[in-house]
C-alpha atoms as a PDB file:
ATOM      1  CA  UNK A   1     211.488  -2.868-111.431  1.00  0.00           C
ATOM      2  CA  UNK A   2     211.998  -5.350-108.898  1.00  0.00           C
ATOM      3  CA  UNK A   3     211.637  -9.390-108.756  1.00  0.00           C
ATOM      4  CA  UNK A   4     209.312  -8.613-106.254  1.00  0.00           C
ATOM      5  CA  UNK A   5     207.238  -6.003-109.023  1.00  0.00           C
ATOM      6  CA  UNK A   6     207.541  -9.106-111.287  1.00  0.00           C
ATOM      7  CA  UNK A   7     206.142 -11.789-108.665  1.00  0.00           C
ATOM      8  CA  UNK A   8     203.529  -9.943-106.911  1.00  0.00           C
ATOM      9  CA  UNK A   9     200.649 -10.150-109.733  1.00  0.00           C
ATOM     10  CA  UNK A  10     201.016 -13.704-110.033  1.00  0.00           C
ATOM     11  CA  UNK A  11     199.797 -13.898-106.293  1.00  0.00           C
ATOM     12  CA  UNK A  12     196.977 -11.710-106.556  1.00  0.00           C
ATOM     13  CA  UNK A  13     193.898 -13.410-106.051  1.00  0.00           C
ATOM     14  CA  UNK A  14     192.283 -14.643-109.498  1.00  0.00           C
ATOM     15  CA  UNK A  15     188.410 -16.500-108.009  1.00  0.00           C
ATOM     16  CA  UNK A  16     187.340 -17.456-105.211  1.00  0.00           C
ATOM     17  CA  UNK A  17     186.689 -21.263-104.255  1.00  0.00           C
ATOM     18  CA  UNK A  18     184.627 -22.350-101.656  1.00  0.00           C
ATOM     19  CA  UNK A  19     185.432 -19.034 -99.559  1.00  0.00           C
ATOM     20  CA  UNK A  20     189.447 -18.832-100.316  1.00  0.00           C
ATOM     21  CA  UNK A  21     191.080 -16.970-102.954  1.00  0.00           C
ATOM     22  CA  UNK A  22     192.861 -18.779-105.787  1.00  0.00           C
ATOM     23  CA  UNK A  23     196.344 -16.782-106.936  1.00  0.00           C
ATOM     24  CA  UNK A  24     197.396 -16.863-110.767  1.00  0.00           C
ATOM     25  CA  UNK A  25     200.284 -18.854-109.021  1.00  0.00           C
ATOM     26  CA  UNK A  26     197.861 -21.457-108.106  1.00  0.00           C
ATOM     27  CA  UNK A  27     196.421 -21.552-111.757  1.00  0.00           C
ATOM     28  CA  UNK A  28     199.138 -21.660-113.640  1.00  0.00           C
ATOM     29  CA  UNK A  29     200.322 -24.223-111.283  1.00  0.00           C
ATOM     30  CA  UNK A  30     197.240 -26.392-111.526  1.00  0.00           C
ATOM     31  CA  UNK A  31     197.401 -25.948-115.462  1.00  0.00           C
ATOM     32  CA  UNK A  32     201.194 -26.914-116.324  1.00  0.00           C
ATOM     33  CA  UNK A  33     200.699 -29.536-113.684  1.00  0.00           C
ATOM     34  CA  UNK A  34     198.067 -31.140-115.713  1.00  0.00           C
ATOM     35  CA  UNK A  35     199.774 -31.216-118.810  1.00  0.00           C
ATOM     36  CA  UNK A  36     203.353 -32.109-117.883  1.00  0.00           C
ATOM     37  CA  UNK A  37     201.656 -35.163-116.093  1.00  0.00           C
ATOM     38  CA  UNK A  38     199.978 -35.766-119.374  1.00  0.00           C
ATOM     39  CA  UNK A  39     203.118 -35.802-121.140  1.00  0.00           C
ATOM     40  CA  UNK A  40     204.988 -38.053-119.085  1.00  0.00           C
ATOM     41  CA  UNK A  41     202.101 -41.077-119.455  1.00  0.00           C
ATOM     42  CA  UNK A  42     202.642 -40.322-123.024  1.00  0.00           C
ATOM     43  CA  UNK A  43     206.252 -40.427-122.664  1.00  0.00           C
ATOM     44  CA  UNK A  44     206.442 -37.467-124.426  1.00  0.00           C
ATOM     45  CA  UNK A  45     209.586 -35.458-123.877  1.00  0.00           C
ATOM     46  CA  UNK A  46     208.126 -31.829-123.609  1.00  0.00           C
ATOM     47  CA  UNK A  47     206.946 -32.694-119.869  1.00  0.00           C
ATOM     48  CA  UNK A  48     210.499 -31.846-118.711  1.00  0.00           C
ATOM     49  CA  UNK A  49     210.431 -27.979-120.157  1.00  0.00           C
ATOM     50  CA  UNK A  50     206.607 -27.846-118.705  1.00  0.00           C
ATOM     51  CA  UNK A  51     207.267 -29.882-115.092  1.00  0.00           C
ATOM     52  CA  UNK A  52     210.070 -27.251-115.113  1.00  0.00           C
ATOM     53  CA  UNK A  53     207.254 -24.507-115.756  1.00  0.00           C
ATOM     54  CA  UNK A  54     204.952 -25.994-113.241  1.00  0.00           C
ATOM     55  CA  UNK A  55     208.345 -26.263-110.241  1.00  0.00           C
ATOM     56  CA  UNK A  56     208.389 -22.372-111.022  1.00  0.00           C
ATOM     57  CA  UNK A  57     205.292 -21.777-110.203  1.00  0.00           C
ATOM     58  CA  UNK A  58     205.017 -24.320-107.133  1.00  0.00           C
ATOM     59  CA  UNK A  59     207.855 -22.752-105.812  1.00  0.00           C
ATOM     60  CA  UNK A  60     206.189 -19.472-104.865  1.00  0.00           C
ATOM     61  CA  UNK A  61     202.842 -20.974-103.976  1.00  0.00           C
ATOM     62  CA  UNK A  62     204.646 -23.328-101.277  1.00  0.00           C
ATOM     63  CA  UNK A  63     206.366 -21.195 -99.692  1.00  0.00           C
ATOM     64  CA  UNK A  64     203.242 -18.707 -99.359  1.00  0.00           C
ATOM     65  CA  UNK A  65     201.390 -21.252 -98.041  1.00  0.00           C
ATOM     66  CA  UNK A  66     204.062 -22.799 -95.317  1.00  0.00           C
ATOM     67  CA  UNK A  67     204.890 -25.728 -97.066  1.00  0.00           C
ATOM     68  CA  UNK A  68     208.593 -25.372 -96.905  1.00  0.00           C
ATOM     69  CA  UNK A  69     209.994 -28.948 -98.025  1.00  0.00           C
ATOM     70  CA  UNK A  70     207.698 -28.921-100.817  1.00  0.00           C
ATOM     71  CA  UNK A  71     208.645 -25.496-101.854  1.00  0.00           C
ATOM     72  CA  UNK A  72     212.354 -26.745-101.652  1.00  0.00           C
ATOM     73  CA  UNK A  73     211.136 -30.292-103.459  1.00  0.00           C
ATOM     74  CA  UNK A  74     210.829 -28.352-106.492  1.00  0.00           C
ATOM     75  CA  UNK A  75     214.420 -27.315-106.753  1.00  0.00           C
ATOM     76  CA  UNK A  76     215.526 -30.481-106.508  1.00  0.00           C
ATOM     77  CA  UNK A  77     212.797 -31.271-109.237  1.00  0.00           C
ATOM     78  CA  UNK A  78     214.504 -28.948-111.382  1.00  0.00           C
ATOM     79  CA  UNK A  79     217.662 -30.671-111.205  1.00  0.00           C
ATOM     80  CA  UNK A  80     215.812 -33.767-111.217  1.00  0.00           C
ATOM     81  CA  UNK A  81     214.291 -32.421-114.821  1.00  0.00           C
ATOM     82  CA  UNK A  82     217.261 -31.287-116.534  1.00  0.00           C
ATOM     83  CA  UNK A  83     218.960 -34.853-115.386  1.00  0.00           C
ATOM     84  CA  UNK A  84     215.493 -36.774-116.615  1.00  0.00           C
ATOM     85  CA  UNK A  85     215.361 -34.831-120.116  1.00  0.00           C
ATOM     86  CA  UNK A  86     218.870 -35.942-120.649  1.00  0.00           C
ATOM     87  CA  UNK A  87     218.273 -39.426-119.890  1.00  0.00           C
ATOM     88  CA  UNK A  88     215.363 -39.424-122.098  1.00  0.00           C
ATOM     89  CA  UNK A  89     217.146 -38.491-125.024  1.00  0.00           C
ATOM     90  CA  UNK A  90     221.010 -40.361-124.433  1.00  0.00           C
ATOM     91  CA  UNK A  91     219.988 -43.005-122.174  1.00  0.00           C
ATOM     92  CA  UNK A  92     219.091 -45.663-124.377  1.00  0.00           C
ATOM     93  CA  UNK A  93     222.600 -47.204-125.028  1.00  0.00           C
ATOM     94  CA  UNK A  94     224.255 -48.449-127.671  1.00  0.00           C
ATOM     95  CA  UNK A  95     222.293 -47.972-130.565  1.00  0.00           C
ATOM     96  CA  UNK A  96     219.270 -46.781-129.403  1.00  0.00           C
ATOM     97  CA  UNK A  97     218.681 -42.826-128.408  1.00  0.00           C
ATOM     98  CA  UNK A  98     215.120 -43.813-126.532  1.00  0.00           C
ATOM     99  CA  UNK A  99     215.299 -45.097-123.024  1.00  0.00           C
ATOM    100  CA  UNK A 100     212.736 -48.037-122.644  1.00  0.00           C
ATOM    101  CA  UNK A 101     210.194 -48.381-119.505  1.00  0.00           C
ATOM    102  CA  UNK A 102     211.817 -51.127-117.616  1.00  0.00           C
ATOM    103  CA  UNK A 103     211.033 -52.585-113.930  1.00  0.00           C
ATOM    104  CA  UNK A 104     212.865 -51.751-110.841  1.00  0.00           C
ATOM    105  CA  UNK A 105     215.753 -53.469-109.591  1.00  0.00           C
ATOM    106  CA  UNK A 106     215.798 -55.371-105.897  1.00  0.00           C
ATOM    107  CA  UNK A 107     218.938 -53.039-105.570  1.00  0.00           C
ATOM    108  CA  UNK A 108     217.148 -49.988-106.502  1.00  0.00           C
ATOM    109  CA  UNK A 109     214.298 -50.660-104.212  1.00  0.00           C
ATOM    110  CA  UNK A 110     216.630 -50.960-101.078  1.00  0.00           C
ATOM    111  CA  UNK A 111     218.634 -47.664-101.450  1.00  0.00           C
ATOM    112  CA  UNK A 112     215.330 -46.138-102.465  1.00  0.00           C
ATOM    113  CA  UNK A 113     213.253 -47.253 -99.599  1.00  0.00           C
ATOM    114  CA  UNK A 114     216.176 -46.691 -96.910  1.00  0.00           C
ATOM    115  CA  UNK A 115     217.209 -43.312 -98.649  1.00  0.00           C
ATOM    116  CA  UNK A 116     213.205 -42.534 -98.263  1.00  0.00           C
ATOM    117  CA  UNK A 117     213.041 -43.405 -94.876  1.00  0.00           C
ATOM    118  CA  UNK A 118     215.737 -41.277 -93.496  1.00  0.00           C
ATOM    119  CA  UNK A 119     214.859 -38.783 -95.833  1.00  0.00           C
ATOM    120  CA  UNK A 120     211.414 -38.730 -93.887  1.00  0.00           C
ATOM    121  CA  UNK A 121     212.656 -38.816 -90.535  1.00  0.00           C
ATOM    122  CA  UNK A 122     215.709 -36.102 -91.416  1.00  0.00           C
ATOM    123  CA  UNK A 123     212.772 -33.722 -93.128  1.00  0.00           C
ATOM    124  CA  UNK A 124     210.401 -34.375 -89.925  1.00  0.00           C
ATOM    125  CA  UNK A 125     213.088 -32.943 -87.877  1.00  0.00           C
ATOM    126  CA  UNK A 126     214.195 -30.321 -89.398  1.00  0.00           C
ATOM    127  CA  UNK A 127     210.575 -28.912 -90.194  1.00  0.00           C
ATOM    128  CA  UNK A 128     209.720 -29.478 -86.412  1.00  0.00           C
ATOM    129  CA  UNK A 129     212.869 -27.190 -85.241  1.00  0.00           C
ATOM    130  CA  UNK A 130     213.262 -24.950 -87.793  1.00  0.00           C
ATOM    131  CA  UNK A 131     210.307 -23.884 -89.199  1.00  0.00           C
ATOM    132  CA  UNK A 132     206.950 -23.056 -88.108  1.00  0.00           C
ATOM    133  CA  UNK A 133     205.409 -25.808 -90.383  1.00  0.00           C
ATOM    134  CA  UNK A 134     202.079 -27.270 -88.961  1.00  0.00           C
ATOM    135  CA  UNK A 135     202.286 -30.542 -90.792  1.00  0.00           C
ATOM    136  CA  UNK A 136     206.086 -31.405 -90.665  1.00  0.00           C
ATOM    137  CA  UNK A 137     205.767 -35.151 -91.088  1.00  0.00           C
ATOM    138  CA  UNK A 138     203.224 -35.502 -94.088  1.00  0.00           C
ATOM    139  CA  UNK A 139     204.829 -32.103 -95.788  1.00  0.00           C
ATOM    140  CA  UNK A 140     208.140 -34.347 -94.893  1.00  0.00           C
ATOM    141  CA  UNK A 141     206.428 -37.846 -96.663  1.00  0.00           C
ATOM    142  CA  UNK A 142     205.315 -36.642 -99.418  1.00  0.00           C
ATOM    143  CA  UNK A 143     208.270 -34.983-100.304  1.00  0.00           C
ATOM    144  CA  UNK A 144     210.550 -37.931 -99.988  1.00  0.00           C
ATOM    145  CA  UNK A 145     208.101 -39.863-101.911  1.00  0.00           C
ATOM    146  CA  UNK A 146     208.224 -37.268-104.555  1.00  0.00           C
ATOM    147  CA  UNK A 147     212.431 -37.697-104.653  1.00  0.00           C
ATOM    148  CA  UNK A 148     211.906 -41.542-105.334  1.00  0.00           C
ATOM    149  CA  UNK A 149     208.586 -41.120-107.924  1.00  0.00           C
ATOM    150  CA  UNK A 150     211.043 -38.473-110.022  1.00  0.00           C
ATOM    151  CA  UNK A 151     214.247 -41.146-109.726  1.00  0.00           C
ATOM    152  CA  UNK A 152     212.146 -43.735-111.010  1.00  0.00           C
ATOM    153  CA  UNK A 153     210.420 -41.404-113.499  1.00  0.00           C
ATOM    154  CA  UNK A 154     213.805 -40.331-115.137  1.00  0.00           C
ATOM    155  CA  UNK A 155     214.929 -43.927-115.267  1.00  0.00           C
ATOM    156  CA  UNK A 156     211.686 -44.939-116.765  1.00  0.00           C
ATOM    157  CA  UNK A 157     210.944 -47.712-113.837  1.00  0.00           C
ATOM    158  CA  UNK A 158     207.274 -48.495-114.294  1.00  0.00           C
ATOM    159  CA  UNK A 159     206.811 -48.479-110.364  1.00  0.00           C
ATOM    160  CA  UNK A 160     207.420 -44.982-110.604  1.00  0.00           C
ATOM    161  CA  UNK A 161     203.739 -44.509-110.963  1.00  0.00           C
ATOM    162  CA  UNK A 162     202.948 -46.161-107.603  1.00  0.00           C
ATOM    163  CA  UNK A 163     205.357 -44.259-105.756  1.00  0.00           C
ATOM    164  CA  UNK A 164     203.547 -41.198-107.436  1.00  0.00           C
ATOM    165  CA  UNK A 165     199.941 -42.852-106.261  1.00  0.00           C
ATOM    166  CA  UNK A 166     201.437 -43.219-102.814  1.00  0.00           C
ATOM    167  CA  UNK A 167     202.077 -39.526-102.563  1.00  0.00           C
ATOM    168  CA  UNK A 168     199.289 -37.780-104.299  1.00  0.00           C
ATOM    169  CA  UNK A 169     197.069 -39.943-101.858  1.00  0.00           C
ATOM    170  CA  UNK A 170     198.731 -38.091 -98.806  1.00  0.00           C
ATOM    171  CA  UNK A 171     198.677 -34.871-101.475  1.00  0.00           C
ATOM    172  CA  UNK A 172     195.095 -34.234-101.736  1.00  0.00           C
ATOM    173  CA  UNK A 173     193.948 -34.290 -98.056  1.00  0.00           C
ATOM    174  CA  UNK A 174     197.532 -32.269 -97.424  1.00  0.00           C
ATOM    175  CA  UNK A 175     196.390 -29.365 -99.176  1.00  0.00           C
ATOM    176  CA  UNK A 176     192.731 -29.117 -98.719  1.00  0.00           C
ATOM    177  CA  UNK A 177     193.826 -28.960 -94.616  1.00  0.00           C
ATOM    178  CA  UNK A 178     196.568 -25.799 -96.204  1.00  0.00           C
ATOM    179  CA  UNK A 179     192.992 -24.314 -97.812  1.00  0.00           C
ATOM    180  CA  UNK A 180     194.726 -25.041-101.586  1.00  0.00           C
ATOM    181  CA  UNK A 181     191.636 -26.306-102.756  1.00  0.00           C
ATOM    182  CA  UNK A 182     192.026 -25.891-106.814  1.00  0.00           C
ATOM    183  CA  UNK A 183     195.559 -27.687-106.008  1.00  0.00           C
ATOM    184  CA  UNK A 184     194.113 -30.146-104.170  1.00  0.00           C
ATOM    185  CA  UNK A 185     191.562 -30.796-107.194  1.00  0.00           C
ATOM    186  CA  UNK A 186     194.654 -31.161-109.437  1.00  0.00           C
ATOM    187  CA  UNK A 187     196.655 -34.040-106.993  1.00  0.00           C
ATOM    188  CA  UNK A 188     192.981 -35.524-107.421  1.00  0.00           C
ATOM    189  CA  UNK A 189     193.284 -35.282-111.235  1.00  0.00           C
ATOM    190  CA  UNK A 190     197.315 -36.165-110.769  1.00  0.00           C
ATOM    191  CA  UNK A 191     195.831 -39.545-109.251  1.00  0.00           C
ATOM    192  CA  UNK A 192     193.248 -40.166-112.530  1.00  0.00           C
ATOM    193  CA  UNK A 193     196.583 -39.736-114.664  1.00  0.00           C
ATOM    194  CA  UNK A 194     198.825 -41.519-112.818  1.00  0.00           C
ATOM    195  CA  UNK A 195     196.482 -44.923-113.088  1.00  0.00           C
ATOM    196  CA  UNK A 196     196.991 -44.137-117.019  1.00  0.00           C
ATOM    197  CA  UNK A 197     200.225 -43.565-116.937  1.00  0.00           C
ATOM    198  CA  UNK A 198     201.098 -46.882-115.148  1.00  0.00           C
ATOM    199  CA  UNK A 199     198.452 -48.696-117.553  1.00  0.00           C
ATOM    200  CA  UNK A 200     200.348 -47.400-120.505  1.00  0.00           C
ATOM    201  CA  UNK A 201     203.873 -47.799-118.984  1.00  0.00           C
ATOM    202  CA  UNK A 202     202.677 -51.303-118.108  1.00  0.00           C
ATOM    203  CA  UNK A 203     202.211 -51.785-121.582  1.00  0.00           C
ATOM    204  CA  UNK A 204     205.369 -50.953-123.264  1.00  0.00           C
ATOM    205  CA  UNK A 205     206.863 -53.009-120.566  1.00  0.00           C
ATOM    206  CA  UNK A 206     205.023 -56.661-121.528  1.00  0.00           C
ATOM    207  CA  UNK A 207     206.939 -56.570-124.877  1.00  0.00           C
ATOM    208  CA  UNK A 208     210.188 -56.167-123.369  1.00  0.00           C
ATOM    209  CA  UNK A 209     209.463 -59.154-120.676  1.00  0.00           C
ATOM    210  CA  UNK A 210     208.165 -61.214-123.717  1.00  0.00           C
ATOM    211  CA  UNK A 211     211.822 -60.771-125.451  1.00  0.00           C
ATOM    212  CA  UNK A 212     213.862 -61.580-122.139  1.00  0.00           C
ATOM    213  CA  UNK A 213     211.560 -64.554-121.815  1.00  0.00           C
ATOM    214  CA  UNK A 214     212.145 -65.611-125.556  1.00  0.00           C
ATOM    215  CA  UNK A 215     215.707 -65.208-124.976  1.00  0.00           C
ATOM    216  CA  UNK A 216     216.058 -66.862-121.546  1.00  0.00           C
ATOM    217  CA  UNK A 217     214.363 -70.195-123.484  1.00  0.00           C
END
């Protein structure tokens, strides 16, 4: 038996929506997508074995459906997982084993917003002349802001979530034009969780400002 034996069920068409097929790949992707999203508002550390799951299953649904940096995003996202699940559980410092949701830095924001922007442009490029994407620059955006929303995620920077907003916004168009409708309808549901997720983050932040302030007096 073959990977290829292995793989080719999980594209087989499961329903039809609005005229196109939906693949298992698509599914399971829209499922494990859901829940590791879930996880992370809850700061739950099971997201990273699930987001791992859902990269999996991205992985072959990208690249069926032309969306080459995205399909490549989620190997990076694997690394990105395995470096985030660590940080979770070690990256709390002395004494403490839980990393706490803190704010981004004025330094972080520069290197992320000029690593971002040549990211874009160097993706753009590259998907122009070497692939036969049809939507180089957005496939190119959304991937670079996908790169920063992770860094900030595995650091626990609340403005993680916005970066996340950013890009399913640009997501859920993206993939109803590549006929990934039930995808689509999960970025949509991505964005409901996100606006959680930042609410709660938000939260466990204030007490944490409250102390610095305290101590600052």
């Amino acid at each position: 038996m073959t990977l290829a034996d292995i793989l080719d069920p999980l594209q087989q068409p499961l329903v039809t929506a609005l005229g196109t097929p939906v693949s298992w790949t698509e599914v399971l992707g829209f499922g494990s997508g859901a829940l590791c999203v879930w996880l992370v508002a809850r700061q739950h550390l099971a997201n990273w074995p699930i987001g791992i799951a859902n990269n999996l299953f991205f992985i072959l649904l990208f690249t069926q459906s032309g969306l080459y940096a995205d399909a490549g995003l989620q190997i990076v996202f694997i690394s990105l997982a395995a470096y985030g699940w660590w940080t979770w559980t070690h990256g709390g410092g002395p004494g403490s084993s839980v990393l706490p949701v803190r704010s981004t830095t004025r330094a972080e924001w520069t290197w992320l917003l000029a690593a971002g922007a040549v990211g874009t442009l160097g993706l753009t490029l590259l998907l122009s002349r070497a692939t036969d994407s049809t939507v180089p620059f957005w496939d190119a955006l959304t991937t670079s802001l996908s790169l920063m929303a992770t860094y900030g995620q595995c650091r626990k920077r609340v403005e993680s979530w916005w970066l996340w907003i950013a890009a399913d916004l640009v997501y859920i168009p993206l993939y109803a034009y590549k006929e990934l409708y039930l995808t689509s309808l999960l970025y949509a549901g991505f964005l409901a969780l996100c606006l959680l997720g930042l609410r709660d983050w938000r939260r466990d932040l204030a007490p944490y400002r409250r102390g610095d302030r305290a101590v600052a007096a």
